[in-house]
N, C-alpha and C. Protein backbone atom coordinates (compact mmCIF):
# COMPACT_ATOMS: atom_id res chain seq x y z
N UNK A 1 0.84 -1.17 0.00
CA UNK A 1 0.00 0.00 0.00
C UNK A 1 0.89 1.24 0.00
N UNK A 2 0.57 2.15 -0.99
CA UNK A 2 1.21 3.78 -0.90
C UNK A 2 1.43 4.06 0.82
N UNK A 3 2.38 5.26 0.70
CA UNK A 3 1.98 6.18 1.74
C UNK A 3 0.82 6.72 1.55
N UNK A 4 0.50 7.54 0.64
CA UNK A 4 -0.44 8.23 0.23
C UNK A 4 -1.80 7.75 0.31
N UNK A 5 -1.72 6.10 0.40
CA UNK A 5 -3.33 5.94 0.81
C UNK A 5 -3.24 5.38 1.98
N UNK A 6 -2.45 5.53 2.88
CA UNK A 6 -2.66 4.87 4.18
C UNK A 6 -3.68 5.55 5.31
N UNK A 7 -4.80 5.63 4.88
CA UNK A 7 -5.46 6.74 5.88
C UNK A 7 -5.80 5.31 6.51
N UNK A 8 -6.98 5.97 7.91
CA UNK A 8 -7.07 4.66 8.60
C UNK A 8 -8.08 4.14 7.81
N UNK A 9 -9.24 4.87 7.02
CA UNK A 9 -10.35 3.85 6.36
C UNK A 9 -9.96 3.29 5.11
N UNK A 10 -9.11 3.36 4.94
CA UNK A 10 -8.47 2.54 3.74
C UNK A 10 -7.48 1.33 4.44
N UNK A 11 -6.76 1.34 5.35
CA UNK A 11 -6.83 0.36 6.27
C UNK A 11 -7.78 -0.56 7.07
N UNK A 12 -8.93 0.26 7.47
CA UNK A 12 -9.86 -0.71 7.84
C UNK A 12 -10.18 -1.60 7.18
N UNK A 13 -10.91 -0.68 5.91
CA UNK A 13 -11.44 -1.53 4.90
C UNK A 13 -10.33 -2.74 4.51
N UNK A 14 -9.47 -2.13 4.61
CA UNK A 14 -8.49 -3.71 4.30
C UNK A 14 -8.20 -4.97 4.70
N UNK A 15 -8.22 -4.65 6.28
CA UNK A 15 -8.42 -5.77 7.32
C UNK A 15 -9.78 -5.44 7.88
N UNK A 16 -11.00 -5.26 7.08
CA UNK A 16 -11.80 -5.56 7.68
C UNK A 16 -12.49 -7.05 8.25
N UNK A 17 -11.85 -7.91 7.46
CA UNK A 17 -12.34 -9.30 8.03
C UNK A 17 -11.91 -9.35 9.47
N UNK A 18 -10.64 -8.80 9.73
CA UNK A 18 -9.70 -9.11 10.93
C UNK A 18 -10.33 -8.64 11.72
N UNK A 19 -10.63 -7.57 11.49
CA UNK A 19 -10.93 -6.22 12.90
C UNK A 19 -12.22 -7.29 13.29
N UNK A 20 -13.32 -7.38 12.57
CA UNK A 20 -14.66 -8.05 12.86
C UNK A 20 -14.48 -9.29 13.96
N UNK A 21 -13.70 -10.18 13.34
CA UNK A 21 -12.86 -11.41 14.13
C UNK A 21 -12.29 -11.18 14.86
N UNK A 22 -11.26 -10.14 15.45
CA UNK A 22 -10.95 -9.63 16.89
C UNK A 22 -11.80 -9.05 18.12
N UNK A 23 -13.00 -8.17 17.14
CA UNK A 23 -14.08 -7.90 17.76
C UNK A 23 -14.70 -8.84 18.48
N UNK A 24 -15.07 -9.95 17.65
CA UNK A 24 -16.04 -10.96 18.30
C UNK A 24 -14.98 -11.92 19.12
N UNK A 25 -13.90 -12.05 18.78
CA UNK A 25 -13.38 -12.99 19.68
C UNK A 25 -13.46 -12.13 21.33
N UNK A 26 -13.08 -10.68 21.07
CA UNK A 26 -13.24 -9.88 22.68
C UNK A 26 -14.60 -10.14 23.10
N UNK A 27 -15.42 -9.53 22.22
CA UNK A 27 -17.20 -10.03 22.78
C UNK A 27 -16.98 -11.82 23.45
N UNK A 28 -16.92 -12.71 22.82
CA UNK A 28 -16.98 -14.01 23.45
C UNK A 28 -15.70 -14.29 24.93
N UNK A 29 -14.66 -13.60 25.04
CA UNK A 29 -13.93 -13.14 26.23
C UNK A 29 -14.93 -13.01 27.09
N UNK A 30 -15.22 -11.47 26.74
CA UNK A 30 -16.16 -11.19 27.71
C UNK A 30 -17.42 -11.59 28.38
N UNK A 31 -18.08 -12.02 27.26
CA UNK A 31 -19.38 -13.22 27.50
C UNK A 31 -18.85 -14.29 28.54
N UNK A 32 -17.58 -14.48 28.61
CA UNK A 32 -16.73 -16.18 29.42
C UNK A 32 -16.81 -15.62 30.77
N UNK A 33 -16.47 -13.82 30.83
CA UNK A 33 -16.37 -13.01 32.46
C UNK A 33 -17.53 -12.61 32.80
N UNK A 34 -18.72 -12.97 32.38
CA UNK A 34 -19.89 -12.75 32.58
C UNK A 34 -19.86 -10.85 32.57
N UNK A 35 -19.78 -10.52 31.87
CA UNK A 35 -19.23 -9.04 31.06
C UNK A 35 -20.57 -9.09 29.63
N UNK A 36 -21.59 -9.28 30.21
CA UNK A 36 -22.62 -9.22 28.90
C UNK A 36 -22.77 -7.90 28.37
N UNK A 37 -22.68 -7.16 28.99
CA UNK A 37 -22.69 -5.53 28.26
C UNK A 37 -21.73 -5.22 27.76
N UNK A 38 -20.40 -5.36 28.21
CA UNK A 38 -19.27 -4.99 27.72
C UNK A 38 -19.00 -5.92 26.38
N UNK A 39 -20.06 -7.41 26.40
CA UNK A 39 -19.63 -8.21 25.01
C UNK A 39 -20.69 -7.23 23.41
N UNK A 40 -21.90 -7.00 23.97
CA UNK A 40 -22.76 -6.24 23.43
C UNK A 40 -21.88 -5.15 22.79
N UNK A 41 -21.33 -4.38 23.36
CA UNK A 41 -20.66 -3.47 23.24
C UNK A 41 -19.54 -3.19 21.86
N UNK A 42 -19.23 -4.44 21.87
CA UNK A 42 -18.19 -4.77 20.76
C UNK A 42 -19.14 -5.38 19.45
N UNK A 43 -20.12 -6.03 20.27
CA UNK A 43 -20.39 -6.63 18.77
C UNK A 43 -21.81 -5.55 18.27
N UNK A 44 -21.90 -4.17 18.86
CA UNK A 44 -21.80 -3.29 18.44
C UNK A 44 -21.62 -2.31 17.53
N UNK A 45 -20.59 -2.31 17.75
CA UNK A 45 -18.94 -1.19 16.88
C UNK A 45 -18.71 -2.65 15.70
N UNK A 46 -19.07 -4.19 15.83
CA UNK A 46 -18.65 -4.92 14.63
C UNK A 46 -19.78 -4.70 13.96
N UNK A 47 -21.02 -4.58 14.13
CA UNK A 47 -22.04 -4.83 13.35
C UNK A 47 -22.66 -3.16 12.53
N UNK A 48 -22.25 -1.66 13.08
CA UNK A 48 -21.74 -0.87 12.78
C UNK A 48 -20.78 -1.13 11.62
N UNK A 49 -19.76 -1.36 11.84
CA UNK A 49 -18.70 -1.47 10.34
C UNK A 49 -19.43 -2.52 9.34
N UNK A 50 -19.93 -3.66 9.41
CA UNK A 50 -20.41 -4.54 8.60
C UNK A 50 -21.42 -3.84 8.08
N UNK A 51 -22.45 -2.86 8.76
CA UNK A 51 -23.05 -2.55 8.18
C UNK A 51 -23.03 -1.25 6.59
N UNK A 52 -21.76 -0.53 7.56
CA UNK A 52 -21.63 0.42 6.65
C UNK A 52 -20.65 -0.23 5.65
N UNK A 53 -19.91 -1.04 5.35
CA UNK A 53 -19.54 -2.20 4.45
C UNK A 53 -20.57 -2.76 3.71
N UNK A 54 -21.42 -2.83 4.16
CA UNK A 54 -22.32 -3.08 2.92
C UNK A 54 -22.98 -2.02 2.41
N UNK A 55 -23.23 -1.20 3.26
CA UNK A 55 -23.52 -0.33 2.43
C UNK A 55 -22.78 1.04 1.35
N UNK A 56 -21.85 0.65 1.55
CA UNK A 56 -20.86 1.37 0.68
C UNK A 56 -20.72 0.13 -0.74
N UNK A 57 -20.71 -1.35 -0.52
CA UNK A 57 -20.82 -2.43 -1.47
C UNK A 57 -21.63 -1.92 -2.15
N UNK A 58 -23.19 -2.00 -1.87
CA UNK A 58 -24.17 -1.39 -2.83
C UNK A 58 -24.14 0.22 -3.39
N UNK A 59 -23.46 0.83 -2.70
CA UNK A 59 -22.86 1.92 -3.84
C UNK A 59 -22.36 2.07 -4.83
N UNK A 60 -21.33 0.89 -4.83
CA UNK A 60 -20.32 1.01 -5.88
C UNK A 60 -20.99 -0.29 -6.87
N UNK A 61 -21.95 -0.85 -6.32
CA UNK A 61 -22.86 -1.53 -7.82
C UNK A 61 -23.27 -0.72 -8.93
């Protein structure tokens, strides 16, 4: 990747599979510490990015 495109949403979008899969692995952590809000919380902020991931997908159709 350029310097020039290294912003962070051009990074996200890049590892976005990852970020999602780190997300939920912390949510299921937390679900194990009986931390149900704090798991909510994350899968959250994952379902947020998935969403706007798709909806930027159907943009560029």
């Amino acid at each position: 990747m350029d310097d020039d495109r290294e912003t962070v949403a051009a990074i996200a979008q890049l590892y976005l599979g990852n970020i999602l899969y780190a997300l939920e692995l912390a949510a299921i952590a937390l679900e194990e510490q009986n931390k149900a809000t704090d798991a909510a919380f994350y899968r959250g902020i994952a379902r947020k990015l998935a969403e706007a991931r798709g909806r930027e997908s159907k943009r560029a159709s």
